[in-house]
PDB file of N, CA and C in Angstrom:
ATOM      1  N   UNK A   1       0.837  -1.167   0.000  1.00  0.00           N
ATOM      2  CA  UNK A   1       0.000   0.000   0.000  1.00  0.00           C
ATOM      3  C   UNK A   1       0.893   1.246   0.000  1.00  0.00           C
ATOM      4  N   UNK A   2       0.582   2.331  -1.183  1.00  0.00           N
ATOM      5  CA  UNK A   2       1.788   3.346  -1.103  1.00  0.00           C
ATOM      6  C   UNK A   2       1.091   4.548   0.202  1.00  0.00           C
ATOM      7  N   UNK A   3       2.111   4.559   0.605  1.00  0.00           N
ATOM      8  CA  UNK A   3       1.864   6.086   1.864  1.00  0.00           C
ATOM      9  C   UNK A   3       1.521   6.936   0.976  1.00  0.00           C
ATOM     10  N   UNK A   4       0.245   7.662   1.841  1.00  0.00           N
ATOM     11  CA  UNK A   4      -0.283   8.788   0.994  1.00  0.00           C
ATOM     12  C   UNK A   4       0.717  10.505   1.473  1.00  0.00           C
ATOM     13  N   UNK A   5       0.434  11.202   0.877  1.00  0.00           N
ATOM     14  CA  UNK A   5       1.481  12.377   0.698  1.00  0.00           C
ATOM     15  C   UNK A   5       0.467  13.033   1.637  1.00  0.00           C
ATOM     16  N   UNK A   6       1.090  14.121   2.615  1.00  0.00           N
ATOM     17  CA  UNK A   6       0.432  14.860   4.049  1.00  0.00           C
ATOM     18  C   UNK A   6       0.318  15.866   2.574  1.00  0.00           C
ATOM     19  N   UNK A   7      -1.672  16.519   2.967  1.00  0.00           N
ATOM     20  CA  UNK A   7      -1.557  17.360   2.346  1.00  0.00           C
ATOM     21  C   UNK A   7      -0.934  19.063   3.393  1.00  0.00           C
ATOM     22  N   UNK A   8      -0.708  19.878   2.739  1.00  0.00           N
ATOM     23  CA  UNK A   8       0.114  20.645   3.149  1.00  0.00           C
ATOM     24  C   UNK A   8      -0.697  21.687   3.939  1.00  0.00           C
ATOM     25  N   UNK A   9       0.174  22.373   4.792  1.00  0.00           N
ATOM     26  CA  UNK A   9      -1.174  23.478   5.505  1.00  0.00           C
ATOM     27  C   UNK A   9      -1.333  24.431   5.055  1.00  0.00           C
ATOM     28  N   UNK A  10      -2.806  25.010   4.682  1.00  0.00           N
ATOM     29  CA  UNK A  10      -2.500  26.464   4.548  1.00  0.00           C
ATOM     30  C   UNK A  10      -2.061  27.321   5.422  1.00  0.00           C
ATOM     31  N   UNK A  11      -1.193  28.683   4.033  1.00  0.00           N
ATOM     32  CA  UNK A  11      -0.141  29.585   4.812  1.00  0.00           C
ATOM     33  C   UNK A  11      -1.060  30.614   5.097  1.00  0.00           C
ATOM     34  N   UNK A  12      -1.343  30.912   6.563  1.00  0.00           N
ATOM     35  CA  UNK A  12      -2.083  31.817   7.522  1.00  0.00           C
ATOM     36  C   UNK A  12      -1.478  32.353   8.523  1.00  0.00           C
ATOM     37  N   UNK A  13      -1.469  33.407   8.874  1.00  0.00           N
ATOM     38  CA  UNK A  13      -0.495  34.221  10.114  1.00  0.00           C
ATOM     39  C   UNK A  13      -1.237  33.576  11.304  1.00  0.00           C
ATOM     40  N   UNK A  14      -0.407  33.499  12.425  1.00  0.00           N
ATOM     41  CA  UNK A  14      -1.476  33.194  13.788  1.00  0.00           C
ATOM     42  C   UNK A  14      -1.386  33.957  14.338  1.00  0.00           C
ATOM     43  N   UNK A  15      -1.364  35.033  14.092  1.00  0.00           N
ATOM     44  CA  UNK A  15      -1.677  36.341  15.004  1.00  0.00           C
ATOM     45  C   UNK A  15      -3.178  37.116  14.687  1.00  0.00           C
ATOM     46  N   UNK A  16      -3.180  37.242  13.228  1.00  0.00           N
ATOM     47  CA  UNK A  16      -4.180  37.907  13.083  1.00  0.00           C
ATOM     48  C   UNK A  16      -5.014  37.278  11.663  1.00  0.00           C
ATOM     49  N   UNK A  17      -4.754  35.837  11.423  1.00  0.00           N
ATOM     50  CA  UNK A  17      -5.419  35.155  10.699  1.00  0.00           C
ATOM     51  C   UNK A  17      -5.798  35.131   9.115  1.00  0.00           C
ATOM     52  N   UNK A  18      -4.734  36.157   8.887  1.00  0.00           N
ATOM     53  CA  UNK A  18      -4.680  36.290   7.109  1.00  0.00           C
ATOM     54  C   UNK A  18      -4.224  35.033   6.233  1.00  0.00           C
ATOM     55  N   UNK A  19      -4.549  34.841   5.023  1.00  0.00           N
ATOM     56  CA  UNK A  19      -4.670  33.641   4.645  1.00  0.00           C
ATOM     57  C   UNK A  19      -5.047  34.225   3.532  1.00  0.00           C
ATOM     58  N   UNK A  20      -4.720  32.911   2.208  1.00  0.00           N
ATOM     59  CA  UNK A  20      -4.826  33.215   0.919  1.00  0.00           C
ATOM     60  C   UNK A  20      -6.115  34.427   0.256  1.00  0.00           C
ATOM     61  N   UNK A  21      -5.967  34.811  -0.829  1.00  0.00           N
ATOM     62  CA  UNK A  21      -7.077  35.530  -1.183  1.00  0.00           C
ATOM     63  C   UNK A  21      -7.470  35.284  -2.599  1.00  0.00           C
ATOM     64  N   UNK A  22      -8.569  35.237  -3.070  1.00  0.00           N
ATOM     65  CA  UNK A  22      -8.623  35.280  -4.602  1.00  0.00           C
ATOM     66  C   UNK A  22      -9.054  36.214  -5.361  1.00  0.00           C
ATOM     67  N   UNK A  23      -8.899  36.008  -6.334  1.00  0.00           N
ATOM     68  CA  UNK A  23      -8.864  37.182  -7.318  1.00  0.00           C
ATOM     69  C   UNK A  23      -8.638  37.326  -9.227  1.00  0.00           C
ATOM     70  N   UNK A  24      -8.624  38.020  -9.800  1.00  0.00           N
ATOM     71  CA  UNK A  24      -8.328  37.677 -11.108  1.00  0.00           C
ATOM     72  C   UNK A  24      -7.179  38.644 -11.343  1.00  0.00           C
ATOM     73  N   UNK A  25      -6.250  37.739 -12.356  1.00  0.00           N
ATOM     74  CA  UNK A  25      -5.296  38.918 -13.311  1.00  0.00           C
ATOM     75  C   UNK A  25      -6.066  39.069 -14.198  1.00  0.00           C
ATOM     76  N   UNK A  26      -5.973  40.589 -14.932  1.00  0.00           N
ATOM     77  CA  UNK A  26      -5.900  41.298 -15.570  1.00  0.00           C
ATOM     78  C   UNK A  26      -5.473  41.977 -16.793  1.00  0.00           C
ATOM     79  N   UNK A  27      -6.051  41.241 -17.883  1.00  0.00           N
ATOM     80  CA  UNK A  27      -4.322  41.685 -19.128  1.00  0.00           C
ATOM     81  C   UNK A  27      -5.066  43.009 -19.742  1.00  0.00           C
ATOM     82  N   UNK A  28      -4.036  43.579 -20.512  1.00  0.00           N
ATOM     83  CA  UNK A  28      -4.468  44.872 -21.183  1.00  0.00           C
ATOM     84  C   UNK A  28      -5.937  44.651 -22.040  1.00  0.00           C
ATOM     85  N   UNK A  29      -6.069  43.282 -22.145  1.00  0.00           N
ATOM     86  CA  UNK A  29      -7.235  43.409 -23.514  1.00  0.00           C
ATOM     87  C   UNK A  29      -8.557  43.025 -22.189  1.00  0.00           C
ATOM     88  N   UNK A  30      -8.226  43.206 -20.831  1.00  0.00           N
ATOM     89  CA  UNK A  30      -9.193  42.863 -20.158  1.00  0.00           C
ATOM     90  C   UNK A  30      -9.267  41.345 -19.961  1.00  0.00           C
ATOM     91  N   UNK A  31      -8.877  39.980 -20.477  1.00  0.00           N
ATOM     92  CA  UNK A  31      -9.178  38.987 -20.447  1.00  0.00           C
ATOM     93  C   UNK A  31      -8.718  38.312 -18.868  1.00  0.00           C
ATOM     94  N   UNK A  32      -9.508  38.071 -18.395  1.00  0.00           N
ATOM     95  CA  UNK A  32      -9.800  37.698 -16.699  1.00  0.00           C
ATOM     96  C   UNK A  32      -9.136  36.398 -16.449  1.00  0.00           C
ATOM     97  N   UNK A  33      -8.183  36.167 -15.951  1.00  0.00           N
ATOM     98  CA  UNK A  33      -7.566  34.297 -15.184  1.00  0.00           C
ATOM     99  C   UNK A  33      -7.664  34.455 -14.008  1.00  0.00           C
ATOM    100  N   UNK A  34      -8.104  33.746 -13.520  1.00  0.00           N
ATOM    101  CA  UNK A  34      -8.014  33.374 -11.798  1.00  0.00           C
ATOM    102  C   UNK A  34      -6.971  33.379 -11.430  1.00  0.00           C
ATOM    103  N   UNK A  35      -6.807  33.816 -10.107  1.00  0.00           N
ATOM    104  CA  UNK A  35      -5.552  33.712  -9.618  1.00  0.00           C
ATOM    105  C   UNK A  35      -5.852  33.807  -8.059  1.00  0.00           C
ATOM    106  N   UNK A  36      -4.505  33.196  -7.075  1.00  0.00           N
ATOM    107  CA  UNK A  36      -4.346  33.307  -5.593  1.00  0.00           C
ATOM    108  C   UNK A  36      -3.437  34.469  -5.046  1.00  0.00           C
ATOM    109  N   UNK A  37      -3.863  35.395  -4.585  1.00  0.00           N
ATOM    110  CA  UNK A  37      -2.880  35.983  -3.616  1.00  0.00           C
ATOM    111  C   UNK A  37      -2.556  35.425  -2.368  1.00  0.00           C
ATOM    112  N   UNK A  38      -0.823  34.909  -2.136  1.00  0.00           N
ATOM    113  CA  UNK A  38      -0.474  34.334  -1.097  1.00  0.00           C
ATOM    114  C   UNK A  38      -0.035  35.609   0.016  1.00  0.00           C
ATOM    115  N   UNK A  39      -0.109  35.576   1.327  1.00  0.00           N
ATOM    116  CA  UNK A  39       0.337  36.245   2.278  1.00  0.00           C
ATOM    117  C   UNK A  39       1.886  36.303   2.512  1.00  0.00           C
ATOM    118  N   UNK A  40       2.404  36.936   2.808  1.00  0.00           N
ATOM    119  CA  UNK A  40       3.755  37.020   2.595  1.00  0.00           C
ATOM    120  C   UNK A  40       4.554  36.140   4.442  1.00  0.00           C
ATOM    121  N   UNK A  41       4.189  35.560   4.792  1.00  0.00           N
ATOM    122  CA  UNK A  41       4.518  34.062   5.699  1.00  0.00           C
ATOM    123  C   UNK A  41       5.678  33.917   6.280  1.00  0.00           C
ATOM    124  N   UNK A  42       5.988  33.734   7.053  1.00  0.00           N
ATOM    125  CA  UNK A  42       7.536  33.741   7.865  1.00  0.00           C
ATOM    126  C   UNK A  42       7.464  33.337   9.020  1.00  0.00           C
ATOM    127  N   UNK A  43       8.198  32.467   9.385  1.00  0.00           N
ATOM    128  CA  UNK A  43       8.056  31.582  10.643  1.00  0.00           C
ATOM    129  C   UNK A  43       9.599  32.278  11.854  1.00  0.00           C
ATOM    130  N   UNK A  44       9.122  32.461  12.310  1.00  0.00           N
ATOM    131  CA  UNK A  44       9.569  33.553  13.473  1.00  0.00           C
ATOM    132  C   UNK A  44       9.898  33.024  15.484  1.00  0.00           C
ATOM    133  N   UNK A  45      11.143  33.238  15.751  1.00  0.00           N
ATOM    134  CA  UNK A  45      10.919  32.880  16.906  1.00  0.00           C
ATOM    135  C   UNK A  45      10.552  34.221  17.621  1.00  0.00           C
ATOM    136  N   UNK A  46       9.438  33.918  18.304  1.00  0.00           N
ATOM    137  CA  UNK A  46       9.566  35.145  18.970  1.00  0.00           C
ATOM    138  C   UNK A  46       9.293  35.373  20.733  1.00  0.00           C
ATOM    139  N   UNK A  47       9.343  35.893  21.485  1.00  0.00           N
ATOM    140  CA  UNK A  47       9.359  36.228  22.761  1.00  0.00           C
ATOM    141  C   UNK A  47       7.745  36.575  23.234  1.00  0.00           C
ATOM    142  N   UNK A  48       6.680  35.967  23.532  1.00  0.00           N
ATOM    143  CA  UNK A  48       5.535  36.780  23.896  1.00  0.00           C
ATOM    144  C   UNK A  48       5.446  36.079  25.238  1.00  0.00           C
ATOM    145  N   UNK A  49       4.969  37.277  26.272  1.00  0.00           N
ATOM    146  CA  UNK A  49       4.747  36.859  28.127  1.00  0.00           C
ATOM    147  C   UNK A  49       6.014  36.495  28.254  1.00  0.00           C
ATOM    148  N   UNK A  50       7.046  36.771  27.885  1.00  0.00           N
ATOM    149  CA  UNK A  50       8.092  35.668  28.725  1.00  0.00           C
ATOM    150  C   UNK A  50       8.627  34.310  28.266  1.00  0.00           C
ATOM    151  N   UNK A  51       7.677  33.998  27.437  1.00  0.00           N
ATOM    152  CA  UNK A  51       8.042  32.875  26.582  1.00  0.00           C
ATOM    153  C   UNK A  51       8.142  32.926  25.365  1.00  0.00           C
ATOM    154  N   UNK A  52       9.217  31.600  24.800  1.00  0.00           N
ATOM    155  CA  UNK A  52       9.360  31.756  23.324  1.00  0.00           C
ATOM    156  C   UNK A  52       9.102  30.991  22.631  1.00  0.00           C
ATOM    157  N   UNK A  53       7.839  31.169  21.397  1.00  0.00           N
ATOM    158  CA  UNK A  53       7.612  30.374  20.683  1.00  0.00           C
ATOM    159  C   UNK A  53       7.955  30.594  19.516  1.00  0.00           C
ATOM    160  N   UNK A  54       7.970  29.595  18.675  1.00  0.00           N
ATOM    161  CA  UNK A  54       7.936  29.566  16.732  1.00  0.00           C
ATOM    162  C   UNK A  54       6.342  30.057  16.610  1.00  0.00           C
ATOM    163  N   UNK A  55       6.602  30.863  15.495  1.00  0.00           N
ATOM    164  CA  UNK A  55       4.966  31.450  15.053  1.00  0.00           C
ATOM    165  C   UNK A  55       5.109  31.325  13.724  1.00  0.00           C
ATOM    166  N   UNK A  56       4.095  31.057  13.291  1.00  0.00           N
ATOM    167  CA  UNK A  56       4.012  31.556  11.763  1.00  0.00           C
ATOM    168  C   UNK A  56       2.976  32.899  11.238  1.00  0.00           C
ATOM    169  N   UNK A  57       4.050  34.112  11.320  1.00  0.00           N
ATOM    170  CA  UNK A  57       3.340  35.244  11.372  1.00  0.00           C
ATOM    171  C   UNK A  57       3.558  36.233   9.825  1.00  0.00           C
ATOM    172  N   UNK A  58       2.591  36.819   9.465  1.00  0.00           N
ATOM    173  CA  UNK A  58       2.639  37.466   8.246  1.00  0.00           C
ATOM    174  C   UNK A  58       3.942  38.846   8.866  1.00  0.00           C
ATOM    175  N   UNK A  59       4.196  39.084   7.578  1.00  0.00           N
ATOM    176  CA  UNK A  59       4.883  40.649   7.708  1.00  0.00           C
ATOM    177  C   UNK A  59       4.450  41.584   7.905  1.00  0.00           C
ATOM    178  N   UNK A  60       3.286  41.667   8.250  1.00  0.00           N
ATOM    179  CA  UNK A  60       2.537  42.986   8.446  1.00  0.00           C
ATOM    180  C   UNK A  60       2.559  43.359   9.991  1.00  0.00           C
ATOM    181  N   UNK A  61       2.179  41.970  10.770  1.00  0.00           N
ATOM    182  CA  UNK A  61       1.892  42.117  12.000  1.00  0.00           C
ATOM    183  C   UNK A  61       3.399  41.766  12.311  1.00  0.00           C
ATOM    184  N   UNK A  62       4.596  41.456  11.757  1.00  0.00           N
ATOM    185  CA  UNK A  62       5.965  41.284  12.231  1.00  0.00           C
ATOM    186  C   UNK A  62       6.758  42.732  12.557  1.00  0.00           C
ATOM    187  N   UNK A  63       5.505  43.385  11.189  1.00  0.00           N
ATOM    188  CA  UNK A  63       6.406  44.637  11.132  1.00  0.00           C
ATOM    189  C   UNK A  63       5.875  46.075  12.199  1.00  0.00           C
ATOM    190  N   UNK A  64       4.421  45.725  12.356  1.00  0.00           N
ATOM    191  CA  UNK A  64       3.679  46.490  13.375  1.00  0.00           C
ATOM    192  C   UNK A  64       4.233  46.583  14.848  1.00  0.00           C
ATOM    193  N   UNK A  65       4.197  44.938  15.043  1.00  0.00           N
ATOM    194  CA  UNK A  65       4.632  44.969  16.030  1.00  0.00           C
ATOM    195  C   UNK A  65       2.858  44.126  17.047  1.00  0.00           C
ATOM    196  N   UNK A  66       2.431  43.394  16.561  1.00  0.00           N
ATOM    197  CA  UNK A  66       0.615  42.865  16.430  1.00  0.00           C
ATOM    198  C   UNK A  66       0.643  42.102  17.407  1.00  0.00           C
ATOM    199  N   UNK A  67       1.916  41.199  17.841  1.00  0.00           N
ATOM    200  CA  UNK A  67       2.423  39.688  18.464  1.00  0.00           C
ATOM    201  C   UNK A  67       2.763  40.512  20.032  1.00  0.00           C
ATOM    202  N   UNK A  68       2.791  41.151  20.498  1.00  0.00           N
ATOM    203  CA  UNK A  68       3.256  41.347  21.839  1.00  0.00           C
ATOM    204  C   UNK A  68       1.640  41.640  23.034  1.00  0.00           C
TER     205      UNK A  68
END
């Protein structure tokens, strides 16, 4: 029996829960393709209360400052 492949997690901040988005590109003649906007994702050690965990936090709230 072949091992099945882990499907993968979606990439979501755990701070403030952003996660893929959809949407269409756009070409000059107007003609519409689907498409995903991914969150920009980064796994981070960081310091919160005193303790330190791994997070997986977007850049927005890395850069705010969202996690403390």
């Amino acid at each position: 029996m072949p091992l099945r492949k882990e499907v993968p997690r979606v990439a979501s901040c755990e701070i403030c829960g952003k996660s893929k988005a959809f949407g269409h590109h756009v070409s000059h003649a107007n003609n519409r393709v689907k498409r995903v906007f991914m969150p920009n994702i980064q796994r981070k050690r960081l310091t919160i209360g005193g303790r330190t965990r791994r997070l997986y936090i977007c850049t927005r709230c890395l850069r705010t400052g969202n996690f403390r």
